[in-house]
PDB file of N, CA and C in Angstrom:
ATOM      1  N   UNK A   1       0.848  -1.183   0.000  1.00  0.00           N
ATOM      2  CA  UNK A   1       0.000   0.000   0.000  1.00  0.00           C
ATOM      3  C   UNK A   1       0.886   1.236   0.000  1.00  0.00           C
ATOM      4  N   UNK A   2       0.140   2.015  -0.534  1.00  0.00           N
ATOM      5  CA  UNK A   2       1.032   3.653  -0.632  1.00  0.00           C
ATOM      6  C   UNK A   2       1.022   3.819   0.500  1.00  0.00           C
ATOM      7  N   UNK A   3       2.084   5.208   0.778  1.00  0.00           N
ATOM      8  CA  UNK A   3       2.165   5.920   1.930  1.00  0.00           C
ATOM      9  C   UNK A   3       1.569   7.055   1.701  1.00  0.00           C
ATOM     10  N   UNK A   4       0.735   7.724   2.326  1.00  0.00           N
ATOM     11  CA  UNK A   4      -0.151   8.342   2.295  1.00  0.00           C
ATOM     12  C   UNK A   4       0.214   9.719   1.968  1.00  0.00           C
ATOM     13  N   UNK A   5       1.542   9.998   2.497  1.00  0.00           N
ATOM     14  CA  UNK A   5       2.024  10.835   1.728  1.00  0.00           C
ATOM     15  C   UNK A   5       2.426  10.877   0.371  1.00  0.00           C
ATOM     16  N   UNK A   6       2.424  10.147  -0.140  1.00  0.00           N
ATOM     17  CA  UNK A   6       2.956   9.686  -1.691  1.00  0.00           C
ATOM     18  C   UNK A   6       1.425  10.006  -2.284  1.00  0.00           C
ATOM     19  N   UNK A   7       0.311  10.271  -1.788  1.00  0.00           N
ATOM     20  CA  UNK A   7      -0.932  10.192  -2.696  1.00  0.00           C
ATOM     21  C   UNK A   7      -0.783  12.077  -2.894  1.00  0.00           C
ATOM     22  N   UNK A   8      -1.957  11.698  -4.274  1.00  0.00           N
ATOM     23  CA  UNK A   8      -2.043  13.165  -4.554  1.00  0.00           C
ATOM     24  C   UNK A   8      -2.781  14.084  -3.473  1.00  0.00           C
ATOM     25  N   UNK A   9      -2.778  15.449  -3.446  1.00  0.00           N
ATOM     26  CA  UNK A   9      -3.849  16.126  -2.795  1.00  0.00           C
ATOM     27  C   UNK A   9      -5.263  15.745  -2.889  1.00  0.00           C
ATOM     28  N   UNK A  10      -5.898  15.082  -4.451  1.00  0.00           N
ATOM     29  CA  UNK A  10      -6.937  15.234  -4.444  1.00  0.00           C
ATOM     30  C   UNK A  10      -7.285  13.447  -4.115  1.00  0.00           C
ATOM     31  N   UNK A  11      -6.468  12.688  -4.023  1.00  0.00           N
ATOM     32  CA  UNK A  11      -6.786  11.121  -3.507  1.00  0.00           C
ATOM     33  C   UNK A  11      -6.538  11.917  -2.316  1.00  0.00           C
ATOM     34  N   UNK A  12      -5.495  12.667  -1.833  1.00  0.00           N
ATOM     35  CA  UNK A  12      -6.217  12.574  -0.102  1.00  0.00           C
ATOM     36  C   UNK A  12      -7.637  12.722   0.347  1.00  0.00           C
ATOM     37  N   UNK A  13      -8.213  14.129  -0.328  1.00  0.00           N
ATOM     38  CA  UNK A  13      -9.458  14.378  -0.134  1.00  0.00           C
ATOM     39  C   UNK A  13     -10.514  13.329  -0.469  1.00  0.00           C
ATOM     40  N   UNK A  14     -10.340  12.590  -1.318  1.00  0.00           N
ATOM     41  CA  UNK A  14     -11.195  11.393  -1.325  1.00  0.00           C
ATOM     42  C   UNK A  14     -11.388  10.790  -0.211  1.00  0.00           C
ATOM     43  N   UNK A  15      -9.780  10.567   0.108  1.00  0.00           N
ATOM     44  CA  UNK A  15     -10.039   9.326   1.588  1.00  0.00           C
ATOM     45  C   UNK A  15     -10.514   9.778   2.440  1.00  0.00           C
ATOM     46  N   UNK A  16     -10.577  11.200   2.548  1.00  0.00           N
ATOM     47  CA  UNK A  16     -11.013  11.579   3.832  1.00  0.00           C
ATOM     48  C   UNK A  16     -12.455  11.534   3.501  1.00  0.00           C
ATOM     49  N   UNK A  17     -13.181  12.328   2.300  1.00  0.00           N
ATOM     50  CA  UNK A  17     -14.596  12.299   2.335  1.00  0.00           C
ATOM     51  C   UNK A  17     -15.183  10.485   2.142  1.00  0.00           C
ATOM     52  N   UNK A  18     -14.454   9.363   1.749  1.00  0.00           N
ATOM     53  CA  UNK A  18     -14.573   7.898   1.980  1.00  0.00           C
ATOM     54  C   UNK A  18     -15.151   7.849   3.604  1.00  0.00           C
ATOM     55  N   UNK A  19     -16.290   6.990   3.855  1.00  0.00           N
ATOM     56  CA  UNK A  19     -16.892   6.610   4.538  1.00  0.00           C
ATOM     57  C   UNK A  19     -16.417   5.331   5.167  1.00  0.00           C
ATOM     58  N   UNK A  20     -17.029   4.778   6.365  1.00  0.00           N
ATOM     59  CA  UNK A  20     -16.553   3.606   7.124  1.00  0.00           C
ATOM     60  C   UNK A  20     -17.772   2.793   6.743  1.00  0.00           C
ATOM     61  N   UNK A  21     -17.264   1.447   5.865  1.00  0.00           N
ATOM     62  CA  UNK A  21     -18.574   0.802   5.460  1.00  0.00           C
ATOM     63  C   UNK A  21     -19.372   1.081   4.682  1.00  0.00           C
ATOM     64  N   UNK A  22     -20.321   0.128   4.381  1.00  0.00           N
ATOM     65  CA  UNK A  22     -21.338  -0.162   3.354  1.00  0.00           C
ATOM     66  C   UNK A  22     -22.410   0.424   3.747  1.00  0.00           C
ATOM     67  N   UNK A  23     -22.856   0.515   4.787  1.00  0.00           N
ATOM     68  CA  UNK A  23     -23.894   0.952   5.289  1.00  0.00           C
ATOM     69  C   UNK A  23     -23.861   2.580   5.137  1.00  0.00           C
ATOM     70  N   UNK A  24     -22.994   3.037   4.913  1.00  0.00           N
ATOM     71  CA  UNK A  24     -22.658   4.521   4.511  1.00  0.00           C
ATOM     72  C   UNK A  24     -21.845   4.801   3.116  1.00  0.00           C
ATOM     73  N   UNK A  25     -22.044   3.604   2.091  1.00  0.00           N
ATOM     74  CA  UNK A  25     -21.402   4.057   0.963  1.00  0.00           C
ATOM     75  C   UNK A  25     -22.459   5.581   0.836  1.00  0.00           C
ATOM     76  N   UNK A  26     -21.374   6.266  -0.256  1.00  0.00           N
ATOM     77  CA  UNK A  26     -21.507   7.471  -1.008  1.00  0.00           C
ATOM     78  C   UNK A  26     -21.138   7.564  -2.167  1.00  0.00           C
ATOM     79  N   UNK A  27     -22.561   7.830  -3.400  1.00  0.00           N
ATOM     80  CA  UNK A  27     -22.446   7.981  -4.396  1.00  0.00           C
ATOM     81  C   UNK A  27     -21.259   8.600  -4.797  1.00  0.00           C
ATOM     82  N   UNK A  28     -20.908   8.196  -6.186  1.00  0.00           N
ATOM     83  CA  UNK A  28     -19.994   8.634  -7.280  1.00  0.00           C
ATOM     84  C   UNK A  28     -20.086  10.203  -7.211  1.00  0.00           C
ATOM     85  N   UNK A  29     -21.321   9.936  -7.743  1.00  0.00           N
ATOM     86  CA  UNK A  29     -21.803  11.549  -8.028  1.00  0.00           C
ATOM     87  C   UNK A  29     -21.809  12.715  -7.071  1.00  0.00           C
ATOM     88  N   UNK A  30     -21.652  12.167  -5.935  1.00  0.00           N
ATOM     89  CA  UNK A  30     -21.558  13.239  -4.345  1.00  0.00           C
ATOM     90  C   UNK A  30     -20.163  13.185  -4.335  1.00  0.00           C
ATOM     91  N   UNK A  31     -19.439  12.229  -3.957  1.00  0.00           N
ATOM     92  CA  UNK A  31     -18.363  12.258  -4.497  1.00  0.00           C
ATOM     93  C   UNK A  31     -17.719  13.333  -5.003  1.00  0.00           C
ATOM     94  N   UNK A  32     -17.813  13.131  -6.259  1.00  0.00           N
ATOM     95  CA  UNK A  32     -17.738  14.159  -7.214  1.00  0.00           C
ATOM     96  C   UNK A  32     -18.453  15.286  -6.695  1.00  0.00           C
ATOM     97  N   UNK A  33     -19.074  15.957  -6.442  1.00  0.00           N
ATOM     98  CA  UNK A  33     -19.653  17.433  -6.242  1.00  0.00           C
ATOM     99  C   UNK A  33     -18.874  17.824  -4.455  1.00  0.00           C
ATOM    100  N   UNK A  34     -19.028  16.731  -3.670  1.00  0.00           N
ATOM    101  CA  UNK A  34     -17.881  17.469  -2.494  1.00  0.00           C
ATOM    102  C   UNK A  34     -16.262  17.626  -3.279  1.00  0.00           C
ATOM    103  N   UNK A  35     -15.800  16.590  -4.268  1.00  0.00           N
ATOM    104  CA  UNK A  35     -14.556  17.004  -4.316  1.00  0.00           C
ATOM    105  C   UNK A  35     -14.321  18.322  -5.330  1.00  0.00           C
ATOM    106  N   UNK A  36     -15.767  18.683  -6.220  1.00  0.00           N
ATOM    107  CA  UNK A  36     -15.342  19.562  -7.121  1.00  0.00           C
ATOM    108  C   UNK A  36     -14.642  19.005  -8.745  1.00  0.00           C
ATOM    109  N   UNK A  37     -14.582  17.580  -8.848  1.00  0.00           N
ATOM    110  CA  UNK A  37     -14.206  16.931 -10.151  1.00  0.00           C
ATOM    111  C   UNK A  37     -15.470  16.283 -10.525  1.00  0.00           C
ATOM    112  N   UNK A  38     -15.405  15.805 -11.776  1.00  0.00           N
ATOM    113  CA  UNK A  38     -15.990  15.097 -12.362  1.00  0.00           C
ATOM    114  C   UNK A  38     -16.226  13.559 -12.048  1.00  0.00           C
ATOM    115  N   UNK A  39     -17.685  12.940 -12.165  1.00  0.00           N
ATOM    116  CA  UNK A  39     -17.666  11.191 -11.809  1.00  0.00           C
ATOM    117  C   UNK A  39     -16.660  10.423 -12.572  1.00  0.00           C
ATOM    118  N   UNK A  40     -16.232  10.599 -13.904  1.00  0.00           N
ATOM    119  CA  UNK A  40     -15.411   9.569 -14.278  1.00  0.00           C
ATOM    120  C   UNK A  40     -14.141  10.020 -13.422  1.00  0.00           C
ATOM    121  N   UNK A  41     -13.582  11.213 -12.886  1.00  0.00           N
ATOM    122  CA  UNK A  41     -12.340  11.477 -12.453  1.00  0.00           C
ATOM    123  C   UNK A  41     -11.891  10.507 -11.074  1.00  0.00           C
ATOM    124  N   UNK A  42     -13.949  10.671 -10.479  1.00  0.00           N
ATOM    125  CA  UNK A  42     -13.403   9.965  -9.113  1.00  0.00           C
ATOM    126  C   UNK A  42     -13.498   7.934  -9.734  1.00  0.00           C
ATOM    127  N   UNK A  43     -14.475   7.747 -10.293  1.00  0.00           N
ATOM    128  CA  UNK A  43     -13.578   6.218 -10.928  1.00  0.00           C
ATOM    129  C   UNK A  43     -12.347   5.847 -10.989  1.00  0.00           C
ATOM    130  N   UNK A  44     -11.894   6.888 -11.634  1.00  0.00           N
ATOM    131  CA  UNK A  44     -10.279   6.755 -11.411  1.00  0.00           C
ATOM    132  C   UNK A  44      -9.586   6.524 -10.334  1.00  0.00           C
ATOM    133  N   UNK A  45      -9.704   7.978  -9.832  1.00  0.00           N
ATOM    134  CA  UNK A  45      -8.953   7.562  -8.360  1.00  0.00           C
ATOM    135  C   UNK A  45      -9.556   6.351  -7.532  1.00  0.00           C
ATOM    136  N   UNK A  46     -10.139   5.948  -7.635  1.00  0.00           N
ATOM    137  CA  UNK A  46     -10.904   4.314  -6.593  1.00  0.00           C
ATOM    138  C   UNK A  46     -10.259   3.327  -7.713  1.00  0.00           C
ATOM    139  N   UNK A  47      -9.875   3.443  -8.802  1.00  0.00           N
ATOM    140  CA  UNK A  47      -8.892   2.562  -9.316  1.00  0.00           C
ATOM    141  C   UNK A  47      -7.827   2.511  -8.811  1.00  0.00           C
ATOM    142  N   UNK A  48      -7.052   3.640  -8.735  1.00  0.00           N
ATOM    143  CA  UNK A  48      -5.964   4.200  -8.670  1.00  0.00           C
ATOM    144  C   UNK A  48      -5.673   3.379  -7.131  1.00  0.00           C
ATOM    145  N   UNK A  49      -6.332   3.864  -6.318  1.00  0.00           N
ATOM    146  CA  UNK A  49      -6.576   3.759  -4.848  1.00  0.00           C
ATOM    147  C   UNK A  49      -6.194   1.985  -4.249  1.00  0.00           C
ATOM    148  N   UNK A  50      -7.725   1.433  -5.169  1.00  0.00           N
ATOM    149  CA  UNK A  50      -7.477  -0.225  -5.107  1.00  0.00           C
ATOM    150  C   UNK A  50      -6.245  -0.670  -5.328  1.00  0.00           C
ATOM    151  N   UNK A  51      -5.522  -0.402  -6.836  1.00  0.00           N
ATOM    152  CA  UNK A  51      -4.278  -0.638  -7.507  1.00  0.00           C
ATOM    153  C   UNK A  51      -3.163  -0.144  -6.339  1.00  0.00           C
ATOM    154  N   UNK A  52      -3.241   0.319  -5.713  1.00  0.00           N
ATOM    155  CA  UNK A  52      -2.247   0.265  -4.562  1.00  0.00           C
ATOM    156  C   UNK A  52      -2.470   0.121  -3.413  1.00  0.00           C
ATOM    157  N   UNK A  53      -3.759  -1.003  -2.547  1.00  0.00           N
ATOM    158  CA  UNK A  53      -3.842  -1.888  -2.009  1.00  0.00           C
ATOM    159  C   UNK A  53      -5.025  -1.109  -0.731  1.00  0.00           C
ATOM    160  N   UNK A  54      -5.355   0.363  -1.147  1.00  0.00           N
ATOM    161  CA  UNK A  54      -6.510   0.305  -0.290  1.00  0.00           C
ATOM    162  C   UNK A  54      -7.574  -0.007  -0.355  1.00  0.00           C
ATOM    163  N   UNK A  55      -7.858  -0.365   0.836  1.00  0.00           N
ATOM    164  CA  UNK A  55      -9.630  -0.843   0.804  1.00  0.00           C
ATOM    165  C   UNK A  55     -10.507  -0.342   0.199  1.00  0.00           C
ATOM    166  N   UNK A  56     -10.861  -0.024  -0.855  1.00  0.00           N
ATOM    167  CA  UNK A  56     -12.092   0.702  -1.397  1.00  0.00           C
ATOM    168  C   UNK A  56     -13.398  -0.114  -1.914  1.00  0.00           C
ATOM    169  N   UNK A  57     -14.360   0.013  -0.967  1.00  0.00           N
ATOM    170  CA  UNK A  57     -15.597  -1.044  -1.528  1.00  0.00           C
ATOM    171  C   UNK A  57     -16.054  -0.756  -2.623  1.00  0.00           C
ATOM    172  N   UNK A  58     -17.312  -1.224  -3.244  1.00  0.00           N
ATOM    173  CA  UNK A  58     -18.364  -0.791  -3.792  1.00  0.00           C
ATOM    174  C   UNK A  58     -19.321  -1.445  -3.979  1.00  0.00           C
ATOM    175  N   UNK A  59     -20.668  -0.531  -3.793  1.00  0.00           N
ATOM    176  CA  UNK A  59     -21.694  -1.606  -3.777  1.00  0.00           C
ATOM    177  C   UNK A  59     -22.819  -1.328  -4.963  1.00  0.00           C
ATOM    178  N   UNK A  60     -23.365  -2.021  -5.686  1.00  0.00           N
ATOM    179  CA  UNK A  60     -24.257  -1.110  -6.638  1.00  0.00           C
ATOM    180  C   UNK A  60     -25.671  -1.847  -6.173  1.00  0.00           C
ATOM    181  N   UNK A  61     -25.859  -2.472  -5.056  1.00  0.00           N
ATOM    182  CA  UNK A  61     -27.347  -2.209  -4.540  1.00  0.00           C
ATOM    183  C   UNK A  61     -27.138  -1.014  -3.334  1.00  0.00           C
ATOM    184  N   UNK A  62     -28.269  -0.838  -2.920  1.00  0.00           N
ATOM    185  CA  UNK A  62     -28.723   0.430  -1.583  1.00  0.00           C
ATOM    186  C   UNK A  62     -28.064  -0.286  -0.413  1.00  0.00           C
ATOM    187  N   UNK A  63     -27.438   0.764   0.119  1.00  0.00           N
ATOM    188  CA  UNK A  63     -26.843   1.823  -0.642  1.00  0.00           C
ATOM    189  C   UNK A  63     -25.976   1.662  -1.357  1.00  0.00           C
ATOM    190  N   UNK A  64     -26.046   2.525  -2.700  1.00  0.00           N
ATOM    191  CA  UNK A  64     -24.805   2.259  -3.419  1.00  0.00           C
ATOM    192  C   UNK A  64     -24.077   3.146  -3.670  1.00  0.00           C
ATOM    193  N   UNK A  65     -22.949   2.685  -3.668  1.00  0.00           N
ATOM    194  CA  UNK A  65     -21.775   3.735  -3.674  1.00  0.00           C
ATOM    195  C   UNK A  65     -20.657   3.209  -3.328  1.00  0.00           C
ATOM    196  N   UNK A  66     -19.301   3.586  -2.709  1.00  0.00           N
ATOM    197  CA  UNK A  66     -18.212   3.391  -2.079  1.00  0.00           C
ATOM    198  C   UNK A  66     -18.292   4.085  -1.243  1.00  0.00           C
ATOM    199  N   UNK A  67     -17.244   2.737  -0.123  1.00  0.00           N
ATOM    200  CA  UNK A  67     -17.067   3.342   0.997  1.00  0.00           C
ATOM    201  C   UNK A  67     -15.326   2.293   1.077  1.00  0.00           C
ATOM    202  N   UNK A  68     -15.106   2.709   2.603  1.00  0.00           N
ATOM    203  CA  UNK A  68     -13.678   1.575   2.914  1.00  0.00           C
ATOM    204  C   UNK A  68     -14.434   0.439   3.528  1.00  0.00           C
ATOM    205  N   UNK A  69     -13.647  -0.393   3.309  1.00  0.00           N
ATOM    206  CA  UNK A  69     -14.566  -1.557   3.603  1.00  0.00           C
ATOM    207  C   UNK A  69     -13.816  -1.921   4.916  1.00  0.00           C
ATOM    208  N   UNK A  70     -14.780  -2.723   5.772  1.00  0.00           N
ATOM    209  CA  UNK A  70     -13.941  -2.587   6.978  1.00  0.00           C
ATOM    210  C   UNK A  70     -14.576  -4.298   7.832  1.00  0.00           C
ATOM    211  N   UNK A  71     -15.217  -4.697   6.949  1.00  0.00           N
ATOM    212  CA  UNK A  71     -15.410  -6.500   7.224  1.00  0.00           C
ATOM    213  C   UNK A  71     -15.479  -7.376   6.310  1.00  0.00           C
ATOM    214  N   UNK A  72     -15.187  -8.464   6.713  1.00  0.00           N
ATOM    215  CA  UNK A  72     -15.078  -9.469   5.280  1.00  0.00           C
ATOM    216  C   UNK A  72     -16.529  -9.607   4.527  1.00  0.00           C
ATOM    217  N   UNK A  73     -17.606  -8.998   4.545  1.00  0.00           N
ATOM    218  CA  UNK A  73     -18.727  -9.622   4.043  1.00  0.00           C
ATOM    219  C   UNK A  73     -18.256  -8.443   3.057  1.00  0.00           C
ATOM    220  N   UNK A  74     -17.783  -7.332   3.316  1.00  0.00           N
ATOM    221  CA  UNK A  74     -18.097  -5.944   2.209  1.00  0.00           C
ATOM    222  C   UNK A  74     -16.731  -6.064   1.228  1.00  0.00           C
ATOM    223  N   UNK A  75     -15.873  -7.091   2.211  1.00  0.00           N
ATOM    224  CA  UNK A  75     -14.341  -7.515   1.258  1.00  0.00           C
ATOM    225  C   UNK A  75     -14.989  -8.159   0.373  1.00  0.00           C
ATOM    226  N   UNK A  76     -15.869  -9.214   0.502  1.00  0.00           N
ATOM    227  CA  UNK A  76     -16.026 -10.764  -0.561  1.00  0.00           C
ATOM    228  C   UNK A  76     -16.414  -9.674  -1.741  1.00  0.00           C
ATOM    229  N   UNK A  77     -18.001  -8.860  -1.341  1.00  0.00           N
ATOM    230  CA  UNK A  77     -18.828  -8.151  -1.988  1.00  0.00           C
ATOM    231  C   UNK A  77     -18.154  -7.968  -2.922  1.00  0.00           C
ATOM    232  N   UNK A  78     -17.410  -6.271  -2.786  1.00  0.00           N
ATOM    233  CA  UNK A  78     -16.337  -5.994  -3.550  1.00  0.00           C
ATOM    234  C   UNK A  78     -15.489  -6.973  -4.659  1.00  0.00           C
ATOM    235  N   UNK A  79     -15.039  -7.881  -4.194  1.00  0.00           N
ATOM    236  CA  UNK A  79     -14.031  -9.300  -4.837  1.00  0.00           C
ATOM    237  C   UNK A  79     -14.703  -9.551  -5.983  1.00  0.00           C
ATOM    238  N   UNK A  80     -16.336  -9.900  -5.349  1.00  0.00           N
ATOM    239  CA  UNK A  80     -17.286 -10.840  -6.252  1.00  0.00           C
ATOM    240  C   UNK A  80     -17.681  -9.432  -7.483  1.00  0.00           C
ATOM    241  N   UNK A  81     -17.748  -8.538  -7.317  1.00  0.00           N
ATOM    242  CA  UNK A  81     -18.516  -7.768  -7.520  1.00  0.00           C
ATOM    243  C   UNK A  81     -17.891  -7.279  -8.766  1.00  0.00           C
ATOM    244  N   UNK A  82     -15.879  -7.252  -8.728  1.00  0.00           N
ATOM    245  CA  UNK A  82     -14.938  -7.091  -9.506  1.00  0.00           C
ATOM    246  C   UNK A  82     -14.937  -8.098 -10.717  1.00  0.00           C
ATOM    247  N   UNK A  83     -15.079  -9.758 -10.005  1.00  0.00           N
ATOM    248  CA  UNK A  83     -15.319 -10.986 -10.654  1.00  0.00           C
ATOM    249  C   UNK A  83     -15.583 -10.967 -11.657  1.00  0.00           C
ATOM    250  N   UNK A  84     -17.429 -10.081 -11.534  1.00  0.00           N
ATOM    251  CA  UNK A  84     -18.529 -10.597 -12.207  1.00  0.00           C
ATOM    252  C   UNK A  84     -18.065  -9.585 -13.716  1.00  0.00           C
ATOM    253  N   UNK A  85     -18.121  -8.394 -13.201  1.00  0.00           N
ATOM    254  CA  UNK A  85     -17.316  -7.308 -14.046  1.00  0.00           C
ATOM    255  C   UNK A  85     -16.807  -7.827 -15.117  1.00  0.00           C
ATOM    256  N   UNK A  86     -15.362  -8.591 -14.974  1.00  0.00           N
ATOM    257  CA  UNK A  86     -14.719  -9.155 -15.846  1.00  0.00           C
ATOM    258  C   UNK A  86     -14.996 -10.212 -16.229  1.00  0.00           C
ATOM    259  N   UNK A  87     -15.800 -10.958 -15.834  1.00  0.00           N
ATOM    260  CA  UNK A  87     -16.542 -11.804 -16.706  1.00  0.00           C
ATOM    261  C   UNK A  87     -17.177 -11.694 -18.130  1.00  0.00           C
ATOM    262  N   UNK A  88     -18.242 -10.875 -17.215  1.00  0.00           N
ATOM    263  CA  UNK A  88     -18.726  -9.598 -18.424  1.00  0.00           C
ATOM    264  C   UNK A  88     -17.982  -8.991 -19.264  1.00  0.00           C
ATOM    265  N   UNK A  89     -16.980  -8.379 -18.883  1.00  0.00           N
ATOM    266  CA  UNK A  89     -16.119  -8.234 -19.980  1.00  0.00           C
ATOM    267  C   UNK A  89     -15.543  -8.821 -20.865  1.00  0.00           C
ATOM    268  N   UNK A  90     -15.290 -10.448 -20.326  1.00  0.00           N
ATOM    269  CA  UNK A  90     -14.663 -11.318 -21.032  1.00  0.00           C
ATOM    270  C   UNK A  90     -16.195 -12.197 -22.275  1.00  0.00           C
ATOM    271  N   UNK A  91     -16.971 -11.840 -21.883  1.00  0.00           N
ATOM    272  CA  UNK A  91     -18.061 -12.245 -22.671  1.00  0.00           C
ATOM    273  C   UNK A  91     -17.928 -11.136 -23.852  1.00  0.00           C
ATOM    274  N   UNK A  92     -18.223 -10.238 -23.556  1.00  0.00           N
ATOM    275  CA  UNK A  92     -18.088  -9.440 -24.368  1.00  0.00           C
ATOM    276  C   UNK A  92     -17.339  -8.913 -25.734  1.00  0.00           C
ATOM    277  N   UNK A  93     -15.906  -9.557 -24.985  1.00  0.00           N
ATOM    278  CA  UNK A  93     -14.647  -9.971 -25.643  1.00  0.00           C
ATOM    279  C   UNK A  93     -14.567 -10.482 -26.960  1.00  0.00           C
ATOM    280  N   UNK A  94     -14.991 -11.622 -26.263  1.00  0.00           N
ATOM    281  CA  UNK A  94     -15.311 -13.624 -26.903  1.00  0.00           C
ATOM    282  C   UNK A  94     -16.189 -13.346 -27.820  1.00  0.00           C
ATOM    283  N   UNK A  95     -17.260 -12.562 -27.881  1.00  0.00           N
ATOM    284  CA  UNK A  95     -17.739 -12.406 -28.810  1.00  0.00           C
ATOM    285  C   UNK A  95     -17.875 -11.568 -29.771  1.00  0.00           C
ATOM    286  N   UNK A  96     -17.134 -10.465 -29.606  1.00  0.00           N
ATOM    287  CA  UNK A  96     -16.350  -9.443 -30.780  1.00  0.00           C
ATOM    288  C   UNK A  96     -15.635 -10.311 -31.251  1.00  0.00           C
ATOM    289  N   UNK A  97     -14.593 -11.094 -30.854  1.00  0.00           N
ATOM    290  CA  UNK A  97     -13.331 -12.020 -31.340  1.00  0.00           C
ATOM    291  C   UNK A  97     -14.296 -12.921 -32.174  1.00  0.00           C
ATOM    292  N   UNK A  98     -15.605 -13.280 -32.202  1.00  0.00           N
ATOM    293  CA  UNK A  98     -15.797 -14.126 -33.915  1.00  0.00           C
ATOM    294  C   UNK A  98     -15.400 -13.639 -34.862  1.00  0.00           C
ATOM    295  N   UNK A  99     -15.264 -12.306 -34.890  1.00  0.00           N
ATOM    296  CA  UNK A  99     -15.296 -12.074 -36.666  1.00  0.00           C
ATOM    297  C   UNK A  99     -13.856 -11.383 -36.489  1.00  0.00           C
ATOM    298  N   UNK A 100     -12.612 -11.951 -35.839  1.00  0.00           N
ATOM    299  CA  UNK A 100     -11.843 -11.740 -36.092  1.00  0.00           C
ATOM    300  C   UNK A 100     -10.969 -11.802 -37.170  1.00  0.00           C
ATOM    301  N   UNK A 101     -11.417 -12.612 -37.882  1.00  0.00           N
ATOM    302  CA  UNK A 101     -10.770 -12.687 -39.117  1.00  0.00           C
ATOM    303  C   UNK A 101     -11.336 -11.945 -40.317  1.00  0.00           C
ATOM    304  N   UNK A 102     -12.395 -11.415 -40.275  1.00  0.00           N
ATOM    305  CA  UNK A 102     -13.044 -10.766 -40.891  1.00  0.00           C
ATOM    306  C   UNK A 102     -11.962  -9.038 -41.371  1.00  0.00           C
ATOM    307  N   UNK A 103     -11.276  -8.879 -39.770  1.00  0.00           N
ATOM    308  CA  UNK A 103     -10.386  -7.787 -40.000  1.00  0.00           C
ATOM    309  C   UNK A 103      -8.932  -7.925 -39.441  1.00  0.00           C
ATOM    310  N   UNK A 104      -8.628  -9.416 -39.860  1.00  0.00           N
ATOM    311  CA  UNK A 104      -7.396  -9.341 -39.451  1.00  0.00           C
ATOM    312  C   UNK A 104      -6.112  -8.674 -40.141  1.00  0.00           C
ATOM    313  N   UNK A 105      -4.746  -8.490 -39.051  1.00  0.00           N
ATOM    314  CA  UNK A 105      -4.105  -7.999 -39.487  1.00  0.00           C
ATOM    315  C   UNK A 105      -3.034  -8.095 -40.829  1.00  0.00           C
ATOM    316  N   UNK A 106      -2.679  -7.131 -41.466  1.00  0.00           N
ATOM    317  CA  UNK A 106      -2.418  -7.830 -42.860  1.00  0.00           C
ATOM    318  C   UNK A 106      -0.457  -7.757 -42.259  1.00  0.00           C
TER     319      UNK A 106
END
């Protein structure tokens, strides 16, 4: 995990406006309007964030939003939740890739 000093000014302000738990996730979009950036900006940083080993949940039933996760039921959540994601993605994939040859490279 980073050292907290090593994060930017505006991942600090995230962590601090980041909540304890699921039960208090906070929308993207609030998020975004306390920090003053844009929703895809704060996606990022909760990438950014995960990718160097902090806890960052997310939940997309009620409440949904992110928060830090702070028990294993909101760890799995999160895990599963990443899983399913790339699954999906990988479906998605798999099936653009039929007509790969259709434009393959010359």
């Amino acid at each position: 995990m980073k050292d907290v000093k090593q994060l930017s000014d505006i991942e600090r302000q995230f962590l601090s406006a980041l909540p304890d738990g699921r039960d208090n996730a906070v929308t993207l979009l609030k998020l975004s309007r306390t920090l003053h950036i844009n929703k895809h900006k704060v996606s990022e940083i909760v990438a950014r964030l995960r990718n160097a080993g902090y806890l960052v949940g997310s939940s997309k039933s009620r409440p949904n939003g992110v928060y830090f996760i702070i028990t294993a039921q909101e760890f799995w959540e999160t895990v599963n939740t990443i899983k399913k994601s790339i699954q999906s993605q990988q479906a998605t994939l798999d099936a653009l890739m039929i007509h790969e040859e259709r434009f393959a490279r010359e």
